[in-house]
C-alpha atoms as a PDB file:
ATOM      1  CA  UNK A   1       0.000   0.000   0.000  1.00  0.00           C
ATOM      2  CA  UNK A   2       2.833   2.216   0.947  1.00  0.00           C
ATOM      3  CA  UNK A   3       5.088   1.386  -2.557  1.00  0.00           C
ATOM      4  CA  UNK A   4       2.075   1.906  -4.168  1.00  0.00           C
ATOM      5  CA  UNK A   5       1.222   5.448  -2.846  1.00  0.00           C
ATOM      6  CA  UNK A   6       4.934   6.579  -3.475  1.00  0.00           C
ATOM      7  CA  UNK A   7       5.213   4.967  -6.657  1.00  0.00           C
ATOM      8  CA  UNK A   8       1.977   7.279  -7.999  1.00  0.00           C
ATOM      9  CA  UNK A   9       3.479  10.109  -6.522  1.00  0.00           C
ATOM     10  CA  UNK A  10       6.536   9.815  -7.622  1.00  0.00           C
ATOM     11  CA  UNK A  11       4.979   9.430 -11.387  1.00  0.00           C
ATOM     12  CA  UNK A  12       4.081  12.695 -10.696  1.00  0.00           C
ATOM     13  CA  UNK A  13       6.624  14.541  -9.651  1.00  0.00           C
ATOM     14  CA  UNK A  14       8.515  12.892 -12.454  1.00  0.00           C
ATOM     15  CA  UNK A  15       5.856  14.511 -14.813  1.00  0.00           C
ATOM     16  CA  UNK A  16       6.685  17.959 -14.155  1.00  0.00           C
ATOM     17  CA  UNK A  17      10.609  17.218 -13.795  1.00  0.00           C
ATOM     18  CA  UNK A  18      12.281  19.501 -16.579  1.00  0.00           C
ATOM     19  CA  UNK A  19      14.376  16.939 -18.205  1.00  0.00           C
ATOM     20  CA  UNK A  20      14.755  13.070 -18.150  1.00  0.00           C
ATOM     21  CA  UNK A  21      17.658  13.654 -15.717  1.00  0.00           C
ATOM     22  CA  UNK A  22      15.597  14.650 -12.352  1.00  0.00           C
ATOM     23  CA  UNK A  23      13.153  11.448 -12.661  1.00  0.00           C
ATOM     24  CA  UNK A  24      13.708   9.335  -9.676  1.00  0.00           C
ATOM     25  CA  UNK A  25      13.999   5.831 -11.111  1.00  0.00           C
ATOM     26  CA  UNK A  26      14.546   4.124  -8.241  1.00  0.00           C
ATOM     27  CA  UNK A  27      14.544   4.043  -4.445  1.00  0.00           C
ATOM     28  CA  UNK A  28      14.174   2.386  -1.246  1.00  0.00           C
ATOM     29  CA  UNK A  29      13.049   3.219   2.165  1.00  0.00           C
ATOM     30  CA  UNK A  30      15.433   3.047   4.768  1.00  0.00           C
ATOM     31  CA  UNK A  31      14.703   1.821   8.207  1.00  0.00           C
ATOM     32  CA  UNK A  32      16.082   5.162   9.424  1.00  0.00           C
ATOM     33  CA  UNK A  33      16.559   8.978   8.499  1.00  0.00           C
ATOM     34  CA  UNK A  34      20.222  10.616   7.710  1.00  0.00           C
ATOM     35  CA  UNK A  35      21.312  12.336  10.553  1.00  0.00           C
ATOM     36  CA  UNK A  36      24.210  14.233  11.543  1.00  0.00           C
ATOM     37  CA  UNK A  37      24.423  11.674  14.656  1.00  0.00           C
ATOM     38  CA  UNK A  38      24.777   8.830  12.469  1.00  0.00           C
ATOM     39  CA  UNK A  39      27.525  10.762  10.572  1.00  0.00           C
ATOM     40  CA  UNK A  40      25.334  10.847   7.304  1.00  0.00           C
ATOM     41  CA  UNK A  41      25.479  14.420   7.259  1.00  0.00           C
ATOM     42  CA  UNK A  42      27.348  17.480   8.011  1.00  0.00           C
ATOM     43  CA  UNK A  43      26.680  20.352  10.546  1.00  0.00           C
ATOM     44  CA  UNK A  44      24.824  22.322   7.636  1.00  0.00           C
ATOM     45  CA  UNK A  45      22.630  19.149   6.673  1.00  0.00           C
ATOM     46  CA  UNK A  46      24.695  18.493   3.341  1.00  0.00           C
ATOM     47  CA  UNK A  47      24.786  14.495   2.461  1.00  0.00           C
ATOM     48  CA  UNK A  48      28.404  13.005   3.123  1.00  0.00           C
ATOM     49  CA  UNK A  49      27.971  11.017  -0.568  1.00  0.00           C
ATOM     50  CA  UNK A  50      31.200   8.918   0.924  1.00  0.00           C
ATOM     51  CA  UNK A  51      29.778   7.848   3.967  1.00  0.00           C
ATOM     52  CA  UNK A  52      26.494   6.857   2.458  1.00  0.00           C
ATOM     53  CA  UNK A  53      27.962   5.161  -0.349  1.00  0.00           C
ATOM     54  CA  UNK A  54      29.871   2.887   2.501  1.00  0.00           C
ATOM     55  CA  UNK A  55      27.401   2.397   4.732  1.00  0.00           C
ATOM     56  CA  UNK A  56      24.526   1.552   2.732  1.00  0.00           C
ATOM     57  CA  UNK A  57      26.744  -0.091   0.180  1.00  0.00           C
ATOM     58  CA  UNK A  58      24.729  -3.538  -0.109  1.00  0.00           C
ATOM     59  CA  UNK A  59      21.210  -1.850  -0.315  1.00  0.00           C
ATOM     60  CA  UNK A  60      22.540   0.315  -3.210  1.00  0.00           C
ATOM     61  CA  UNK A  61      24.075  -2.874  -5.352  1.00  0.00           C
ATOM     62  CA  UNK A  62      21.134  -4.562  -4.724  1.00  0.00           C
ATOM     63  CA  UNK A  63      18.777  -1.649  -6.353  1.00  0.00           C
ATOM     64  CA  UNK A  64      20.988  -1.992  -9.643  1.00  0.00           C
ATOM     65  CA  UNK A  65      21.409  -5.971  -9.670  1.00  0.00           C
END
């Protein structure tokens, strides 16, 4: 039910993206947020792309396998 309601959103927002390049084509839901506690990101809120890429290393592989 949930996948379902983000997946028709999702369609939408992809709808009014400008180009190809912003559609979200993928995506998973965590089983908790980015935080600056758990060292996903920075004072200002930016994403540590390293970090991320480490820690959730498996669940992204998995979304391109």
């Amino acid at each position: 039910k949930i996948k379902s309601y983000i997946d028709k959103n999702l369609k939408k927002a992809n709808g009014r993206a400008a180009s190809r390049a912003q559609h979200v084509q993928k995506w998973i839901i965590l089983d908790k947020d980015f935080s600056i506690g758990g060292d996903e990101l920075t004072a200002t809120l930016k994403l540590k792309r390293r970090v991320v890429m480490a820690k959730y290393e498996a669940e992204i592989e998995a979304m391109y396998a």
